[in-house]
PDB file of N, CA and C in Angstrom:
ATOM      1  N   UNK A   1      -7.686 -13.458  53.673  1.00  0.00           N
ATOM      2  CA  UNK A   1      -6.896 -14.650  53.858  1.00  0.00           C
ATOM      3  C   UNK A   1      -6.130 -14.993  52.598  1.00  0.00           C
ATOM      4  N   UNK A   2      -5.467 -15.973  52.670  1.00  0.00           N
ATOM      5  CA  UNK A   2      -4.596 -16.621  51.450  1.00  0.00           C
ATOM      6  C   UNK A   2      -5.054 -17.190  50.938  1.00  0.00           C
ATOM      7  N   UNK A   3      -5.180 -17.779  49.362  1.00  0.00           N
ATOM      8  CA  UNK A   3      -5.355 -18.296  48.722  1.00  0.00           C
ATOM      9  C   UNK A   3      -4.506 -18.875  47.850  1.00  0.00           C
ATOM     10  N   UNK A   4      -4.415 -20.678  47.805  1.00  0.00           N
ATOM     11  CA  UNK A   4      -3.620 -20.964  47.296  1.00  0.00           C
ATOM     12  C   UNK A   4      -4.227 -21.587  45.997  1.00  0.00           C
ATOM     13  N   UNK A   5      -3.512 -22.149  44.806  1.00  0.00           N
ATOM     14  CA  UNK A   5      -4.678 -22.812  43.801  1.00  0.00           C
ATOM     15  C   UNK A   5      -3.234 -23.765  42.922  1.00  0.00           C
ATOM     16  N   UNK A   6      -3.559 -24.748  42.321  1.00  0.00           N
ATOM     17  CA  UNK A   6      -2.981 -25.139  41.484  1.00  0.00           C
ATOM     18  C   UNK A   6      -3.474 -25.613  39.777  1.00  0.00           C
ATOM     19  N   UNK A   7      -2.756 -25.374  38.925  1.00  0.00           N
ATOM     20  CA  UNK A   7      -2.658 -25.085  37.604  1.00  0.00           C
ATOM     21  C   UNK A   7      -1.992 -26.153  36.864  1.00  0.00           C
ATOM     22  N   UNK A   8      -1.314 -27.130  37.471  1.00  0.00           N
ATOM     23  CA  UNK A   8      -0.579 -28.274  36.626  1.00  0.00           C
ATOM     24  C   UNK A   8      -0.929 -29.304  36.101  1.00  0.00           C
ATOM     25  N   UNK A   9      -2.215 -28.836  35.211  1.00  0.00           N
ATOM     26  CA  UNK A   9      -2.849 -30.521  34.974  1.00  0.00           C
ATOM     27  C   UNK A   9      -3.109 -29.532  33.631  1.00  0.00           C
ATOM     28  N   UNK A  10      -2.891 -30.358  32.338  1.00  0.00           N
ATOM     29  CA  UNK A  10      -3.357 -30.006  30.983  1.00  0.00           C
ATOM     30  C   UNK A  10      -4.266 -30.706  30.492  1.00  0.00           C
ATOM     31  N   UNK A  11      -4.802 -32.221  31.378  1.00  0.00           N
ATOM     32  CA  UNK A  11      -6.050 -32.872  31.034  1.00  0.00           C
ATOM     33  C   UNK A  11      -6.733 -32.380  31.069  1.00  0.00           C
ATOM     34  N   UNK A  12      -8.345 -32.694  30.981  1.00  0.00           N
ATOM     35  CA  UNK A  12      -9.076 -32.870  31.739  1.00  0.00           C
ATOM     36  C   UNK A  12      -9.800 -33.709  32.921  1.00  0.00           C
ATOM     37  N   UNK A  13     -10.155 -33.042  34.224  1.00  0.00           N
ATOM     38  CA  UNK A  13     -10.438 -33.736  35.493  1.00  0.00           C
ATOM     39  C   UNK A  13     -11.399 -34.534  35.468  1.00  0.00           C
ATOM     40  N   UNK A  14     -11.329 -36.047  35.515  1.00  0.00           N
ATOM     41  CA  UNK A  14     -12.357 -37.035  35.599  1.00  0.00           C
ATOM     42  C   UNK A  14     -12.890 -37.208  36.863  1.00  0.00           C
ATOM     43  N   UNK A  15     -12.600 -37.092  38.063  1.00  0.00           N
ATOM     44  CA  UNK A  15     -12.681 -37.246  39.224  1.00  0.00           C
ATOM     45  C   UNK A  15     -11.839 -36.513  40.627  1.00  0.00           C
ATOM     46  N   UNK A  16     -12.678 -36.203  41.317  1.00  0.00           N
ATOM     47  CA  UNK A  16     -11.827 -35.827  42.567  1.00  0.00           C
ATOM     48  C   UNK A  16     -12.331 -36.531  43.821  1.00  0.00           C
ATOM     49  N   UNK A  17     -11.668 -36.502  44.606  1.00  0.00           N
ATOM     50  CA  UNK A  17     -11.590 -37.310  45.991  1.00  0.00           C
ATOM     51  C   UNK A  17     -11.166 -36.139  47.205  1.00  0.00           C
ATOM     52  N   UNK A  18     -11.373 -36.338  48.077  1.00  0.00           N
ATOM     53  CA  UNK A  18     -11.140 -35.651  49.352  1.00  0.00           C
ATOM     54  C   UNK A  18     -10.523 -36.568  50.783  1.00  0.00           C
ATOM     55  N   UNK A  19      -9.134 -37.569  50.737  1.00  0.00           N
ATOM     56  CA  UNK A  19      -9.467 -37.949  51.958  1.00  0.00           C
ATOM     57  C   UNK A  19      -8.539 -38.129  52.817  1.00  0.00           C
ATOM     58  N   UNK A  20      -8.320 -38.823  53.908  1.00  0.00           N
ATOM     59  CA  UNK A  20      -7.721 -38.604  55.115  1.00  0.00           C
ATOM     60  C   UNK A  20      -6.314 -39.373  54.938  1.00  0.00           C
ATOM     61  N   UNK A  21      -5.350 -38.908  55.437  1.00  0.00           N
ATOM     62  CA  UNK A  21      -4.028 -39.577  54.883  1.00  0.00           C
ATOM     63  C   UNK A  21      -3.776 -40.141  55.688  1.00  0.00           C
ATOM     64  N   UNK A  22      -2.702 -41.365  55.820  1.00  0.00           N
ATOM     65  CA  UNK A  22      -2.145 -42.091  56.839  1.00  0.00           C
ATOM     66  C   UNK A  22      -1.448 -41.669  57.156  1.00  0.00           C
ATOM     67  N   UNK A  23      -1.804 -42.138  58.459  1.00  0.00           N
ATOM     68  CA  UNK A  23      -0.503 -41.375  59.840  1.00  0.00           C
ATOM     69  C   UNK A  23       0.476 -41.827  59.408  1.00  0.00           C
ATOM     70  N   UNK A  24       1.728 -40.356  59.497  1.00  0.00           N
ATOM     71  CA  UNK A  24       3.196 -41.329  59.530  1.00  0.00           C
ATOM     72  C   UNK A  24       3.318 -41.172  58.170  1.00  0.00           C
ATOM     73  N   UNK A  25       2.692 -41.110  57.345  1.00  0.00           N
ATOM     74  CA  UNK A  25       3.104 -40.991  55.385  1.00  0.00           C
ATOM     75  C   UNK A  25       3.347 -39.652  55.227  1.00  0.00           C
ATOM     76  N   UNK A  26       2.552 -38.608  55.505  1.00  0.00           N
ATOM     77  CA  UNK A  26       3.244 -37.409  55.211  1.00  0.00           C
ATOM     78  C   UNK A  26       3.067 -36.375  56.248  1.00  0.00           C
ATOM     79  N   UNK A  27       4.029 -35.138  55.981  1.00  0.00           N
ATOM     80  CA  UNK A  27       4.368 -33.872  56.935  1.00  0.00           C
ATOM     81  C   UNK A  27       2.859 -34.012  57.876  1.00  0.00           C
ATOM     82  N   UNK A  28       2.950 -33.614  59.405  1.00  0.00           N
ATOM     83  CA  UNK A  28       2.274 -33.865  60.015  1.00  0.00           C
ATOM     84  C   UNK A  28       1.022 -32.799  59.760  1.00  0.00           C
ATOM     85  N   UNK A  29       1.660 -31.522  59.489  1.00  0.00           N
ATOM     86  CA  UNK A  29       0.788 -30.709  58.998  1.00  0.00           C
ATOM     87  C   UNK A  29      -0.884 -30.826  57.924  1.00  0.00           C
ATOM     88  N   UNK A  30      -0.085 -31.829  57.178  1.00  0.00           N
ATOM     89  CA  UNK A  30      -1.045 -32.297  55.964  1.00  0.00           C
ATOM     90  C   UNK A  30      -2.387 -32.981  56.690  1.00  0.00           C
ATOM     91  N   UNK A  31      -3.615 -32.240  56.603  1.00  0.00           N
ATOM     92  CA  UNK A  31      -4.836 -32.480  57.473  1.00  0.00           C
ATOM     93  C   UNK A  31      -5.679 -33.758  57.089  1.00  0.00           C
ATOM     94  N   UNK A  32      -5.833 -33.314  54.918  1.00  0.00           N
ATOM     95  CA  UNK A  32      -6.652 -33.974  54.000  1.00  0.00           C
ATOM     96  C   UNK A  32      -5.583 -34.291  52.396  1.00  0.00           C
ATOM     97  N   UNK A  33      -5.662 -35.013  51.766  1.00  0.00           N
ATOM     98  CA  UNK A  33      -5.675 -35.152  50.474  1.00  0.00           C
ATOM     99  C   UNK A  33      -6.549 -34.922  49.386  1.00  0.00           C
ATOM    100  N   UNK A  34      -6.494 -34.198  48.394  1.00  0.00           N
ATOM    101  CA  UNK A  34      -6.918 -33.824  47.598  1.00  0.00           C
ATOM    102  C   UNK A  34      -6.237 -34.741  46.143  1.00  0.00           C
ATOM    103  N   UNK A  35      -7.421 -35.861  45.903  1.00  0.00           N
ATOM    104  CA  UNK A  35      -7.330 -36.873  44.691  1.00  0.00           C
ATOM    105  C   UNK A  35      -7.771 -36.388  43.580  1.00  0.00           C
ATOM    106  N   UNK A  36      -6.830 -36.173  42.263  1.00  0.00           N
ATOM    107  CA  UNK A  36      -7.580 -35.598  41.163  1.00  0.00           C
ATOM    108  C   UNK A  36      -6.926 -36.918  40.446  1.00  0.00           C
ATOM    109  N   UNK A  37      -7.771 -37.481  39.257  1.00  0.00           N
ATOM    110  CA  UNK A  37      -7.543 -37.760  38.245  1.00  0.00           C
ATOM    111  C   UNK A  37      -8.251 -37.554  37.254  1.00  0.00           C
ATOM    112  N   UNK A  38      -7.170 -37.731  36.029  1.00  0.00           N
ATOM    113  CA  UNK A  38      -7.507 -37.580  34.454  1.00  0.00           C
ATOM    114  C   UNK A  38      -7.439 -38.664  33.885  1.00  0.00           C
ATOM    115  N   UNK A  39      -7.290 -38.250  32.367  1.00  0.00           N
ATOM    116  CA  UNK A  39      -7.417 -40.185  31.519  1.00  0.00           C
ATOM    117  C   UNK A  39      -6.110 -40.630  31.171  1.00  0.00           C
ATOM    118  N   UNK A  40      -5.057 -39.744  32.094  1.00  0.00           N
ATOM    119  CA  UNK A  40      -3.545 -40.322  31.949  1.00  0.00           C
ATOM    120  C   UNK A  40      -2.713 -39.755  33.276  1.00  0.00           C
ATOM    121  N   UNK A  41      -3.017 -39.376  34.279  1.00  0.00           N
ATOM    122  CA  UNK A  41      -2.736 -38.913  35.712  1.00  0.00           C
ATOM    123  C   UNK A  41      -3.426 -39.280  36.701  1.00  0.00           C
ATOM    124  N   UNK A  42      -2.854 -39.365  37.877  1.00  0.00           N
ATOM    125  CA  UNK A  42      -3.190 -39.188  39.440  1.00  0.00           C
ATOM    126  C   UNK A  42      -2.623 -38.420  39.875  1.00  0.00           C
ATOM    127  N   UNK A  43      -2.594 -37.321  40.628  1.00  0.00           N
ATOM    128  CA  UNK A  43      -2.296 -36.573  41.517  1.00  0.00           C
ATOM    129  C   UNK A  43      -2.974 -36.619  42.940  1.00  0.00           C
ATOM    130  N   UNK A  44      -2.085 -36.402  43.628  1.00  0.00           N
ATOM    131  CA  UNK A  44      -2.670 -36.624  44.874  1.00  0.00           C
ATOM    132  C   UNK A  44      -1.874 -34.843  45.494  1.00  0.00           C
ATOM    133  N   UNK A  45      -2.423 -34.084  46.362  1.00  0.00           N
ATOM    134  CA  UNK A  45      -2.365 -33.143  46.635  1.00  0.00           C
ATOM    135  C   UNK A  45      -2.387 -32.696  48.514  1.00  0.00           C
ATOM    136  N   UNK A  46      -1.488 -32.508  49.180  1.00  0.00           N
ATOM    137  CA  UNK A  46      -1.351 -32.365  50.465  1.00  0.00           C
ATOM    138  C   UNK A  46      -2.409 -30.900  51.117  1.00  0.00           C
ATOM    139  N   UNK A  47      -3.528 -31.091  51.602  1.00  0.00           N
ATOM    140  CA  UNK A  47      -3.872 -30.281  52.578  1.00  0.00           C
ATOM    141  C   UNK A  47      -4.024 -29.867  53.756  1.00  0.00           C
ATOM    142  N   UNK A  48      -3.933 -28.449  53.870  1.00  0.00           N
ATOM    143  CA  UNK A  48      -2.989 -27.996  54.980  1.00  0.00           C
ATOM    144  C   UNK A  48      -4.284 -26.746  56.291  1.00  0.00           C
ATOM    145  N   UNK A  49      -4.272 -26.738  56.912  1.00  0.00           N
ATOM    146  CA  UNK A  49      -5.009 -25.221  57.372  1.00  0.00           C
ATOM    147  C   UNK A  49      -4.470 -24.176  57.912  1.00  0.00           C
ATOM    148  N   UNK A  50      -4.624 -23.236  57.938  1.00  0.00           N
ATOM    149  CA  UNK A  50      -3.524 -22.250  58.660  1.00  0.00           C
ATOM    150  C   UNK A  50      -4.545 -21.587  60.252  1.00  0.00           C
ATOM    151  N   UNK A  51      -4.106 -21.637  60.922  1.00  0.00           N
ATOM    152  CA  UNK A  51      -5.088 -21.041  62.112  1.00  0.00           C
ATOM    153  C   UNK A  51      -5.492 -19.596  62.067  1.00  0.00           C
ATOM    154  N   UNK A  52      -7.059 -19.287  62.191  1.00  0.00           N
ATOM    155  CA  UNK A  52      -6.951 -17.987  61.706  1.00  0.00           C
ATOM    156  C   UNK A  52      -7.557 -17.405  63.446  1.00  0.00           C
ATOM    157  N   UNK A  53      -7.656 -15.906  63.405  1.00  0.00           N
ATOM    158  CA  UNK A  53      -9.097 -15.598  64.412  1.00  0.00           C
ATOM    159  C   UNK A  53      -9.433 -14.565  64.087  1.00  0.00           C
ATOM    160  N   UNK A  54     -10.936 -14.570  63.731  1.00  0.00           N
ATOM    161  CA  UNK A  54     -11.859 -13.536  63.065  1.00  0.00           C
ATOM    162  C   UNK A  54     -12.955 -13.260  63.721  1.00  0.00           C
TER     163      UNK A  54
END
């Protein structure tokens, strides 16, 4: 399968979050959010699934 990863944070991660986005705020696709913060960022991160069969 694919693997995607991201690399754009030069902090360090104080916290992460996992949660459900509001309807209607983003691409319908986007399942979960992925909350990272540091001691000078928030990022918030769109997750997605791809349909597999194995």
């Amino acid at each position: 399968g694919d693997l995607a990863y991201f690399d754009g944070l030069s902090e360090t991660i104080l916290s992460v979050g996992l949660v459900k986005p509001r309807t209607g705020i983003f691409q319908p696709h986007i399942r979960q959010l992925l909350v990272l913060t540091t001691p000078v960022d928030i990022v918030i991160l769109g997750v997605s699934f791809a349909n597999s069969q194995t």
